[in-house]
Protein backbone atom coordinates (compact mmCIF):
# COMPACT_ATOMS: atom_id res chain seq x y z
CA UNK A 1 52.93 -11.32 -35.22
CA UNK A 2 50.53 -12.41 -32.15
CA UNK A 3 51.77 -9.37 -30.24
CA UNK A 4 50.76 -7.12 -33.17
CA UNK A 5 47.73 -8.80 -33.82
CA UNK A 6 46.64 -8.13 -30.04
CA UNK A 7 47.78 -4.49 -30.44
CA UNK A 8 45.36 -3.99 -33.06
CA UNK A 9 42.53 -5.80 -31.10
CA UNK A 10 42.98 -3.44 -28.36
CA UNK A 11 43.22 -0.48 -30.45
CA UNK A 12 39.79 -1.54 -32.31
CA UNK A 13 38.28 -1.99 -28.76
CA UNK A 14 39.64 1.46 -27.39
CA UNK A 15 37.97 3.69 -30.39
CA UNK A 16 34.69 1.42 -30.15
CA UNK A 17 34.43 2.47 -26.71
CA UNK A 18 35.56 5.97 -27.54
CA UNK A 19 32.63 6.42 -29.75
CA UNK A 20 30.45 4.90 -27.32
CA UNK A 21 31.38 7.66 -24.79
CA UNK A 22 31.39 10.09 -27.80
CA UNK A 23 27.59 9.29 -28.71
CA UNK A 24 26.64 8.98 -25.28
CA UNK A 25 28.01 12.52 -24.63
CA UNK A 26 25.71 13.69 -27.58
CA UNK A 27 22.52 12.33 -26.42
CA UNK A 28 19.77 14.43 -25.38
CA UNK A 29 20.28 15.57 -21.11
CA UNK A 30 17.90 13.21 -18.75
CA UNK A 31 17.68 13.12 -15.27
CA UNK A 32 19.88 10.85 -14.53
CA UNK A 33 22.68 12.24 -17.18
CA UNK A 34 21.94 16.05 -17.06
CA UNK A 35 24.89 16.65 -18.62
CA UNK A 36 28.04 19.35 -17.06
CA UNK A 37 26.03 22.00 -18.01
CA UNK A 38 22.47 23.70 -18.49
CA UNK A 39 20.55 23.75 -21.73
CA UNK A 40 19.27 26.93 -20.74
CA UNK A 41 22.08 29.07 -20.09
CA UNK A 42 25.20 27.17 -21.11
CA UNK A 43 26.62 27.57 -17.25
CA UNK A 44 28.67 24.71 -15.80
CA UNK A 45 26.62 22.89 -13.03
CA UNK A 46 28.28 22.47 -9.62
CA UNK A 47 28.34 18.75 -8.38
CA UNK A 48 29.34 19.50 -4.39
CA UNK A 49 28.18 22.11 -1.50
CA UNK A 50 31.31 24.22 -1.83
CA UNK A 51 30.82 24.39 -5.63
CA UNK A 52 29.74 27.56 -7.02
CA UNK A 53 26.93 27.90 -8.79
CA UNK A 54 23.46 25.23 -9.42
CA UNK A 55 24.29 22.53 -7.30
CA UNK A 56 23.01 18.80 -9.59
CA UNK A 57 23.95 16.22 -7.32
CA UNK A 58 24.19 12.91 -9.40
CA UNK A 59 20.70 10.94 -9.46
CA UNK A 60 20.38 7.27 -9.79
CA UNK A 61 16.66 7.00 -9.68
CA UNK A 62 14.31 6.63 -7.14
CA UNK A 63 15.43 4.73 -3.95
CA UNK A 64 14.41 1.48 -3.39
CA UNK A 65 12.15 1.29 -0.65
CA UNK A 66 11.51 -1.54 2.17
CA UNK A 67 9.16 -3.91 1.27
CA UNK A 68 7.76 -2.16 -1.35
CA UNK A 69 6.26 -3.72 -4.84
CA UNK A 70 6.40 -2.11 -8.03
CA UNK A 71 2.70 -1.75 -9.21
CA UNK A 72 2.91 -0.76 -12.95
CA UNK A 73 -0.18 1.37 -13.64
CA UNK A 74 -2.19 1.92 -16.38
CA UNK A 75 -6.15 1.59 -17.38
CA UNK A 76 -8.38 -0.31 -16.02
CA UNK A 77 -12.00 -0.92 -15.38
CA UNK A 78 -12.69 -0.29 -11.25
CA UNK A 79 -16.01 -1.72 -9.61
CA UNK A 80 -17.68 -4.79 -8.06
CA UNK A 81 -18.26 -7.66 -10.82
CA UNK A 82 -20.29 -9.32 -8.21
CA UNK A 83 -24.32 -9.14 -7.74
CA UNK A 84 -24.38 -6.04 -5.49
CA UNK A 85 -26.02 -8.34 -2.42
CA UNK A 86 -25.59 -5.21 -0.04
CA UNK A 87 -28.20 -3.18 -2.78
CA UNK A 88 -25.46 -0.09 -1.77
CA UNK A 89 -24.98 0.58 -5.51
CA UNK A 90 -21.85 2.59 -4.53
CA UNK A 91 -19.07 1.28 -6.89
CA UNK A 92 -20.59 0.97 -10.24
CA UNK A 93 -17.97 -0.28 -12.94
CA UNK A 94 -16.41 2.76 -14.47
CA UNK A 95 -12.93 3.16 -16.31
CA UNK A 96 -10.14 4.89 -14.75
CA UNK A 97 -6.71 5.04 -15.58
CA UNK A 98 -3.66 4.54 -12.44
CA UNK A 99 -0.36 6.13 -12.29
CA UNK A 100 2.30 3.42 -11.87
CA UNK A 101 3.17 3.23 -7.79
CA UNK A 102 4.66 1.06 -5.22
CA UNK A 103 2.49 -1.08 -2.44
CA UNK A 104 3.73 -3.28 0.62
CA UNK A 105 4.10 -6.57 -0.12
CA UNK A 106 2.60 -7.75 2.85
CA UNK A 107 0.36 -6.01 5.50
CA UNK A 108 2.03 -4.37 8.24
CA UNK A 109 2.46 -6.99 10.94
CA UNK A 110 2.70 -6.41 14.93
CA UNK A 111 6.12 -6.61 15.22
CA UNK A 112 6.54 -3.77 12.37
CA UNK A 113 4.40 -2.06 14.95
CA UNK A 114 6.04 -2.86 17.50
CA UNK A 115 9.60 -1.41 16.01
CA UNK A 116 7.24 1.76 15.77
CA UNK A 117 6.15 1.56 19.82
CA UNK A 118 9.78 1.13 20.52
CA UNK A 119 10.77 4.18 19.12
CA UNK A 120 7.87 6.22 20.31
CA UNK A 121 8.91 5.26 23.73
CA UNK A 122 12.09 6.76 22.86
CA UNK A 123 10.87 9.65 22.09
CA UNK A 124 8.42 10.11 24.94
CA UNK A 125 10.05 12.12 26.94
CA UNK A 126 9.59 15.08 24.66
CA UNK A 127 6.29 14.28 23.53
CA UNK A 128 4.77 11.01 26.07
CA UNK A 129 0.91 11.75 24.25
CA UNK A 130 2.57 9.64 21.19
CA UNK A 131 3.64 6.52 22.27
CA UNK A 132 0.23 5.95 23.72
CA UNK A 133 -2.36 7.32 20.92
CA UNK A 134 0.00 4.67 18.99
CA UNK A 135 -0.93 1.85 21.43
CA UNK A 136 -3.48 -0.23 19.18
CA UNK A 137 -7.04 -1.02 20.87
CA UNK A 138 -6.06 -4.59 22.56
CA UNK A 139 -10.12 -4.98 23.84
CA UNK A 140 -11.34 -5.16 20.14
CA UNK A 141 -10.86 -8.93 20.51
CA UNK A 142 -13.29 -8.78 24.01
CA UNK A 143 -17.27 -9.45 22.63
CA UNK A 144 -19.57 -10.19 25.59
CA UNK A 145 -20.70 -13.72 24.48
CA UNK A 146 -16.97 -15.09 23.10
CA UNK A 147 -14.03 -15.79 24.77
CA UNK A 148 -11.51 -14.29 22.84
CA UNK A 149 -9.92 -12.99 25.74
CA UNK A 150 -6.44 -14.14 25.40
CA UNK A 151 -5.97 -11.98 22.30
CA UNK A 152 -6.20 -9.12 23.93
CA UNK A 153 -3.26 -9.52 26.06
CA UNK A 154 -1.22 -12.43 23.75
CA UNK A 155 -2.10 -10.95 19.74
CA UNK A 156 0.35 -7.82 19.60
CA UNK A 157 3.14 -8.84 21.91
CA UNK A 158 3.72 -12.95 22.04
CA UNK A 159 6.70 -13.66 20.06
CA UNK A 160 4.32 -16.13 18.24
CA UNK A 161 2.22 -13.60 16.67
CA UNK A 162 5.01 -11.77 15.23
CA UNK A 163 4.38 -11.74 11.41
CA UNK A 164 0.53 -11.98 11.95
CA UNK A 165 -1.26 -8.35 11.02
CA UNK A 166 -1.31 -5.81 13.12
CA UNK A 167 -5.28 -4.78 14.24
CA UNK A 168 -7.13 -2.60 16.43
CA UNK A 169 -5.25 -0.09 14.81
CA UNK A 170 -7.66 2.86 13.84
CA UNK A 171 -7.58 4.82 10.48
CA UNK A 172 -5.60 7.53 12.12
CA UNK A 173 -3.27 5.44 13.39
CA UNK A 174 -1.84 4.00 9.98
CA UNK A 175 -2.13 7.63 9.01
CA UNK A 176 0.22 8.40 11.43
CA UNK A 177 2.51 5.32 10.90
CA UNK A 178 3.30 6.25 7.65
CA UNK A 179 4.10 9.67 8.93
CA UNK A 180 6.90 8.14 10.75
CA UNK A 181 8.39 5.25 8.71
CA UNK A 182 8.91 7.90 6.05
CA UNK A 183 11.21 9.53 8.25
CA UNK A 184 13.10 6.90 9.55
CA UNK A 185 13.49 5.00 6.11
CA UNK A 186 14.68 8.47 4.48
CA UNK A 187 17.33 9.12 7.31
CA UNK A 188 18.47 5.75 7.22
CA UNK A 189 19.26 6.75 3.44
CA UNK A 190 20.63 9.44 3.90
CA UNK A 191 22.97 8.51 6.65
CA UNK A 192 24.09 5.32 3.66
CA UNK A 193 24.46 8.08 1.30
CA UNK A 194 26.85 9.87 3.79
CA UNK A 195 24.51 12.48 4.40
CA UNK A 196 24.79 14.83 7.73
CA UNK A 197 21.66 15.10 9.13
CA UNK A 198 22.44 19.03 9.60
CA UNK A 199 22.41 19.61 6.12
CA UNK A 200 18.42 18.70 6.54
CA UNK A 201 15.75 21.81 6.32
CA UNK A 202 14.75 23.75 9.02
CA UNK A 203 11.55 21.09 9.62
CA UNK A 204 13.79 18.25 9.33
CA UNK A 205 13.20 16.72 6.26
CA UNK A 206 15.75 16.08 3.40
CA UNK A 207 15.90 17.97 1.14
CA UNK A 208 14.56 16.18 -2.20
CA UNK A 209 17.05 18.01 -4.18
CA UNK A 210 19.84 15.21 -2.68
CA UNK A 211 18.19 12.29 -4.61
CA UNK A 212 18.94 9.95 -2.03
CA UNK A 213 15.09 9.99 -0.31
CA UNK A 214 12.22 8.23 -1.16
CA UNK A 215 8.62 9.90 -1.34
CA UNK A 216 6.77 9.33 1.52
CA UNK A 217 4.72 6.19 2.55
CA UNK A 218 1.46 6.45 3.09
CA UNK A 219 -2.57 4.49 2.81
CA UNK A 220 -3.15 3.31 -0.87
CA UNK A 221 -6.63 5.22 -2.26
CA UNK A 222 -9.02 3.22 -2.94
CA UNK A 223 -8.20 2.85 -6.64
CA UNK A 224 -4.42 2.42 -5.98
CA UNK A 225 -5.66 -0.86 -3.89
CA UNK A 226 -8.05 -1.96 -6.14
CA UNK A 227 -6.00 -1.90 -9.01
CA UNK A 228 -3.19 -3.91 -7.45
CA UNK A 229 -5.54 -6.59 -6.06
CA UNK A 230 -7.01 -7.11 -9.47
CA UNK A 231 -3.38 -7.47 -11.03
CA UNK A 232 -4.74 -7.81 -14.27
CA UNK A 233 -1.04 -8.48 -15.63
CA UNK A 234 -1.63 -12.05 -15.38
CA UNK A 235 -4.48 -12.03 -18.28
CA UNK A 236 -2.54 -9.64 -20.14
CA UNK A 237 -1.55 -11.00 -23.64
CA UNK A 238 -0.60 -9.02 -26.96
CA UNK A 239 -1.20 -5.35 -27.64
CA UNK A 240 -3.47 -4.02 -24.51
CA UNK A 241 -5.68 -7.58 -25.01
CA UNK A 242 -6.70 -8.79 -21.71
CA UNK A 243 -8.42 -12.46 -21.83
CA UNK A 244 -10.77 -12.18 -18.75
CA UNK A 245 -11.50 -9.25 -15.45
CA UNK A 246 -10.83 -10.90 -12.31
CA UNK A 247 -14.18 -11.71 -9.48
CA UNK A 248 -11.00 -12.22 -7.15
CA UNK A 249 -7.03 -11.43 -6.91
CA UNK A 250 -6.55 -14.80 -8.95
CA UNK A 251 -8.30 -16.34 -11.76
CA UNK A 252 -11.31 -18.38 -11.80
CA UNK A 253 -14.40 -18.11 -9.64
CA UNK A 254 -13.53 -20.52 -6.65
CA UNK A 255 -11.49 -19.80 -3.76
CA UNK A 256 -9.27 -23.01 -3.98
CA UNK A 257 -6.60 -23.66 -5.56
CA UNK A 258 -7.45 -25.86 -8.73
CA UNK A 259 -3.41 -26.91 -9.34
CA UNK A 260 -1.07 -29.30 -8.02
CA UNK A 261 -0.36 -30.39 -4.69
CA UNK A 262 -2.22 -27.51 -3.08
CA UNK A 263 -5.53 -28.48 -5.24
CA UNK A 264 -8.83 -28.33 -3.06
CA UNK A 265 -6.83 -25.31 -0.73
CA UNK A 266 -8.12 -21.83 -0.23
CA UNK A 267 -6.36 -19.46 -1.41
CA UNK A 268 -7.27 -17.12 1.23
CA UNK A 269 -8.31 -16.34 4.75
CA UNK A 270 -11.84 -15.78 4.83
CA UNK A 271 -15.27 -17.21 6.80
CA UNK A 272 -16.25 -20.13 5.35
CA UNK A 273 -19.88 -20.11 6.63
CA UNK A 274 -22.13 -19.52 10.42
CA UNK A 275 -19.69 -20.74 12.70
CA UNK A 276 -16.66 -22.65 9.97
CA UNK A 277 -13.60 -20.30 10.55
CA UNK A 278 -11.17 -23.10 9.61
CA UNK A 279 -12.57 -26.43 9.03
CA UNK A 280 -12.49 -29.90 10.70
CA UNK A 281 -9.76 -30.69 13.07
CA UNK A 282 -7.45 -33.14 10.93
CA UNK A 283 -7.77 -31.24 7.62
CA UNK A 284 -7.76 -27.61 8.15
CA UNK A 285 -8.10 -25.92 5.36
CA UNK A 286 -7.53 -22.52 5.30
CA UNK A 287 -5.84 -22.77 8.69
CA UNK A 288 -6.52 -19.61 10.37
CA UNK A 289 -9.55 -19.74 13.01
CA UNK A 290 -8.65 -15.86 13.55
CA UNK A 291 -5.62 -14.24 11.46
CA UNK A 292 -3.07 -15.58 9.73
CA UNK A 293 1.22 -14.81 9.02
CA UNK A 294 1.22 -12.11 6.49
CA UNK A 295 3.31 -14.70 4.02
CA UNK A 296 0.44 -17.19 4.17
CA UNK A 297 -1.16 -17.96 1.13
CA UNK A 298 -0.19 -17.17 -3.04
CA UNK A 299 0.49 -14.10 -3.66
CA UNK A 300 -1.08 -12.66 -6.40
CA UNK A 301 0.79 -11.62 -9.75
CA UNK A 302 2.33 -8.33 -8.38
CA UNK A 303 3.65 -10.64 -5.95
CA UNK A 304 1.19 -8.87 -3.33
CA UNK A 305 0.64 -11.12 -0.20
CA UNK A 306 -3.79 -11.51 1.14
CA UNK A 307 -4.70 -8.51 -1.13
CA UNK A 308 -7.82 -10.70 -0.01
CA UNK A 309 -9.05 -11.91 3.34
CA UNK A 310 -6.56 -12.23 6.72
CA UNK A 311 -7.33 -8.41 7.52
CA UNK A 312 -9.31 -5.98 5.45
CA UNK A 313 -7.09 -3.09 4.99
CA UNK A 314 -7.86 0.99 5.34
CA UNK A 315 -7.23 3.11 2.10
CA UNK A 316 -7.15 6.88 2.17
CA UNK A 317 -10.45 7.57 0.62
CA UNK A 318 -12.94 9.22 2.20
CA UNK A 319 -16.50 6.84 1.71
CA UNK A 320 -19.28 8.57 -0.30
CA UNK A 321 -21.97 6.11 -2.06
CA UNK A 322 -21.22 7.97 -5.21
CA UNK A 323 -17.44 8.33 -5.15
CA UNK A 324 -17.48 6.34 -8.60
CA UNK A 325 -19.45 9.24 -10.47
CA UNK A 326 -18.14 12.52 -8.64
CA UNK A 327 -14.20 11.57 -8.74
CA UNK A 328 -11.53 11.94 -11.79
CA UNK A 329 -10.99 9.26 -13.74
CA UNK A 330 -7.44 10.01 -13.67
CA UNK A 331 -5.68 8.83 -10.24
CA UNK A 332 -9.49 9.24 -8.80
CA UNK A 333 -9.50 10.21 -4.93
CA UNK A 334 -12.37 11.04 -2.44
CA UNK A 335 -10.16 13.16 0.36
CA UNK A 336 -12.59 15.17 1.72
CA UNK A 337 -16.42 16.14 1.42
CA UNK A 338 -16.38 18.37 -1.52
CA UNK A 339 -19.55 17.97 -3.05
CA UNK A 340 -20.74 16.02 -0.68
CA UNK A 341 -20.87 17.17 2.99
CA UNK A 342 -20.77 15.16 5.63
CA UNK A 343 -23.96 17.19 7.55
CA UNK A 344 -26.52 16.17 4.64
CA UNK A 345 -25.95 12.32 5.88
CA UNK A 346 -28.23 11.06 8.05
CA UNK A 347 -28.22 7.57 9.79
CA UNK A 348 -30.65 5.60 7.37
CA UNK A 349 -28.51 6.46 3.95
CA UNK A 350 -24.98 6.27 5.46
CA UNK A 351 -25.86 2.53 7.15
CA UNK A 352 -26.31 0.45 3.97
CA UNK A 353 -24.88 -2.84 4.27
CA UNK A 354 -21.60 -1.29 5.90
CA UNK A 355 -20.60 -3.56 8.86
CA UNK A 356 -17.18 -4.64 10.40
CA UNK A 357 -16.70 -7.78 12.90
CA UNK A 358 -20.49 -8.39 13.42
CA UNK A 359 -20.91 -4.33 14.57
CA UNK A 360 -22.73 -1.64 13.26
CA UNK A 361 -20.84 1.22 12.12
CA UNK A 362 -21.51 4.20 13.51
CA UNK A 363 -23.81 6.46 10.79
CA UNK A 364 -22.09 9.31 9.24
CA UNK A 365 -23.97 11.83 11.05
CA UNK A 366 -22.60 10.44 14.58
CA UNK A 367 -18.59 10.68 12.74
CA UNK A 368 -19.56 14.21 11.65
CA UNK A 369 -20.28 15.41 15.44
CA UNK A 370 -16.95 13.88 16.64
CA UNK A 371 -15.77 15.84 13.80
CA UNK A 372 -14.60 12.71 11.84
CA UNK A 373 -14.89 11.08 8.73
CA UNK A 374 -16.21 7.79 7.58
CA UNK A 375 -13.19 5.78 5.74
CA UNK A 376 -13.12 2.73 3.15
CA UNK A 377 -11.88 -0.15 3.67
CA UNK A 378 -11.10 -3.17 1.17
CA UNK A 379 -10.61 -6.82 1.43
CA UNK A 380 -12.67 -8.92 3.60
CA UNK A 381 -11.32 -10.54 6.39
CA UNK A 382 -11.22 -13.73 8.43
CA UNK A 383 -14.42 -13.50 10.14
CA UNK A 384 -15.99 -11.96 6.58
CA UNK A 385 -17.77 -14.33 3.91
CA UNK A 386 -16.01 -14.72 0.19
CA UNK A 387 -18.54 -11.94 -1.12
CA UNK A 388 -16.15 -9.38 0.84
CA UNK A 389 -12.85 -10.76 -0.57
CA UNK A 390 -13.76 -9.36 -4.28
CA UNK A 391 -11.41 -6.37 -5.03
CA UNK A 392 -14.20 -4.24 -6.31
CA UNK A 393 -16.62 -4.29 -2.52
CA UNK A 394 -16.14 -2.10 -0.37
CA UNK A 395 -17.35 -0.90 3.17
CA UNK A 396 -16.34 2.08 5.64
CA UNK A 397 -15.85 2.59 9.36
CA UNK A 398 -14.75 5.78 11.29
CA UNK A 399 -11.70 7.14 10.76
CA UNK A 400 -10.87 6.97 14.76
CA UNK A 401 -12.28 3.55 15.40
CA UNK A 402 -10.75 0.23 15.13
CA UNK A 403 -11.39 -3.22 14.53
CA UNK A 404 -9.82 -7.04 15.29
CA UNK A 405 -10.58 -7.47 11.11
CA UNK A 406 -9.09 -4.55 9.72
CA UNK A 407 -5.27 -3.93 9.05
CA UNK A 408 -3.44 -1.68 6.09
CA UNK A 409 -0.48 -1.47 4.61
CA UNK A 410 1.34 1.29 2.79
CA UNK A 411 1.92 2.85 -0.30
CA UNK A 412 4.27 5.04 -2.07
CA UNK A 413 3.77 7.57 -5.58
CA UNK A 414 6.25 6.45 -8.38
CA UNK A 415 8.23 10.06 -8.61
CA UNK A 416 10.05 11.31 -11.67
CA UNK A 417 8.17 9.49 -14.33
CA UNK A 418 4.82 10.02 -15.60
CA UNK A 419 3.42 6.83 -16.07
C-alpha cells in the first residue's frame, strides 16, 4: 500500500513538472530563453560555431563586473540645494530622469593603479610611451611653503598606502584606465567562459554576440555621479513618495554621525576649518590629515564608499556654466562644445569660484590653446570645506592636469534592459 501510495506521489510530481516545462515552452521568447527557433522565419537557431545557420549562444545576463554596484535609475531632481556661495549659478535644480547603471564601490586606489603600471610595463616593449603617460604626477603633493614632501615619493608605492586613492592622476589618465580594465576584465571572462582568444575580431575585442563580456568601464557623467551620491532610495517610501532630498549622501544636515557608538563622528573626509585637517591629537575625528583607505567611513545606501570627501572624483562631462539648461533631460551629457565653444570663453567668465588644492585653474581660454577641455569634477575632498561635499556642487579643472585632491572611479551602462 505505502509502495503504491509513493508511486502515485511521484507520478503527481512528474506531470506537475511536465506542465511546468510545457508552459514554460509556451511563453513568449526573451533574451535569455529565445527559444530553438526564430519568430521571424520559423528556422532552427544554431547553438555552436560549426552549427549551420544563426548562431544564439545561450545568454545568462549581463556579467557581473569587479567591484561594481548596481545603481537602479530612475527620476530625480539634479542641482545644488545649498546657497550657491561661489555666485557660479551653473547647476540650477532641474529634473532629469537616469538609466539604471553600475558604479565602483570604492574609488580606484594606488595599488589598483599599480596592477595597471605593472602591466603597462609589460607591454612596453611594443609601445614604452604608455607605461609612462600612465605614471601619475608624484610632485602634486610638493607646494613651496609645506612640507609634504614625503608623499611624493611614499603615497603611490609604500605598501601602507595601498587602499588609499589613487591622485595626481589627470582626467586623461582615468580615461585611459578604463580603456584598459575593460579589456583585461572581458578577457579574463572570456578565458572562464572557455573562450579562445582567436575567435576575437580583427581589433581584438570580443565579440558581444558571445554574451560572456561586460560593457566597457568608463568615468560616470556628471548626472550618473550625482544621482548615486544622492541615493535617494533611503527616503523612498510607498508609490514614488520620497520623504526628504538629500544636502549630503546621508540624511540630515550635519556631517556626524547622530547614532550609536559612532555618534559625534564625521561621516566623511573633509577640511574642517583654516588649518583643522583632523582634529586634536587624542581624539581624532575624522582621522585623515591628508587621504584616507577607500573603505573608511559609511557608505551610503547604494552601498557606495566617500561618494563625499577623501578625493573629489572626475566625471566625463565636459564643464559649461549652463550644462543644466542646454543638455537632455534624459541620461543628460555635456561631451563636447556643441553650442557652446570653447573659443567664446575668456578668462574672467570661465574662473568663477572653480579652484582645486588652493590653485587657480587654468581659464578655459588657456585649455582651448593646448587644445583641451575643461572637465567636472564632484565631491570635495580632504583639504575642501563641507560646502564642496554636497552632491549637487561642482567645479572643473583641465582635462590634462592633475591634482593631490582629485581621484575617480568607474562606471559601467546597464545593457539589455531599458530602465
Amino acid at each position: 500500500m505505502n509502495n503504491m501510495k509513493n508511486t502515485l506521489v511521484n507520478v503527481a510530481i512528474a506531470l506537475v513538472l511536465l506542465t511546468i516545462m510545457v508552459s514554460c515552452q509556451k511563453g513568449k521568447p526573451t533574451s535569455i530563453n529565445p527559444g530553438d527557433k526564430s519568430t521571424a522565419t520559423g528556422l532552427v537557431y544554431g547553438k555552436d560555431d560549426g552549427d549551420e545557420g544563426f548562431i544564439v549562444k545561450d545568454f545568462k545576463g549581463q556579467p557581473p563586473a569587479p567591484n561594481m554596484i548596481y545603481i537602479e535609475g530612475g527620476r530625480t531632481v539634479l542641482g545644488s540645494g545649498e546657497e550657491d556661495v561661489m555666485f557660479a549659478r551653473d547647476n540650477v535644480e532641474r529634473t532629469v530622469t537616469i538609466m539604471s547603471f553600475f558604479m565602483d564601490e570604492t574609488e580606484i586606489a594606488n595599488i589598483h593603479w599599480l596592477e595597471y603600471m605593472f602591466f603597462l610595463r609589460q607591454d612596453s616593449a611594443q609601445n614604452p610611451d604608455l607605461y609612462v603617460q600612465a605614471m601619475p604626477d608624484t610632485n602634486v603633493w610638493v607646494k613651496e611653503l609645506s612640507f609634504n614632501d614625503p608623499y611624493r615619493d611614499h603615497y603611490l608605492r609604500y605598501p601602507g598606502f595601498r587602499y588609499y586613492p589613487v591622485v595626481g592622476v589627470s582626467w586623461d589618465q582615468a580615461t585611459d584606465y578604463c580603456k584598459w580594465r575593460s579589456n583585461v576584465v572581458n578577457y579574463k571572462l572570456a578565458q572562464d567562459a572557455d573562450i579562445e582568444i582567436s575567435q576575437t575580431s580583427s581589433n581584438g575585442r570580443i565579440p558581444l554576440e558571445s554574451g560572456v563580456v561586460v560593457p566597457d568601464y568608463r568615468l560616470p557623467t556628471e548626472a550618473e555621479w550625482e544621482y548615486a551620491a544622492q541615493a535617494l532610495i533611503g527616503v523612498q517610501y510607498g508609490d514614488e513618495n520620497q520623504t526628504n532630498r538629500r544636502l549630503y549622501p546621508w540624511d540630515g544636515h550635519s556631517l556626524r554621525n547622530p547614532y550609536g557608538r559612532q555618534m559625534g563622528q564625521f561621516l566623511c573626509n573633509f577640511k574642517r576649518g583654516r588649518g583643522d585637517y583632523a582634529g586634536i591629537a587624542g581624539k581624532l575625528n575624522d582621522g585623515a590629515m591628508i587621504t584616507d583607505q577607500v573603505y573608511s567611513y559609511p557608505p551610503n545606501d547604494y552601498n557606495l564608499y566617500n561618494m563625499a570627501g577623501n578625493v573629489n572624483e572626475w566625471v566625463m562631462d565636459v564643464y559649461r556654466s549652463l550644462s543644466f539648461q542646454d543638455v537632455e533631460d534624459l541620461n543628460p551629457l555635456r561631451r563636447n562644445d556643441y553650442k557652446d565653444p570653447t573659443k567664446s570663453y575668456d578668462k574672467e567668465n570661465s574662473l568663477v569660484g572653480n579652484f582645486a588644492n588652493g590653485n587657480e585653474n587654468p581659464s578655459s581660454m588657456e585649455i582651448s590653446k593646448r587644445n583641451k577641455q575643461p572637465r567636472v569634477y564632484k565631491g570635495g575632498s580632504w583639504a575642501d570645506a563641507a560646502y564642496w561635499c554636497s552632491p549637487g556642487t561642482r567645479r572643473f579643472w583641465a582635462q590634462d592636469s592633475s591634482s593631490s585632491t582629485i581621484g575617480f572611479r568607474c562606471a559601467m551602462i546597464q545593457a539589455g534592459r531599458n530602465y
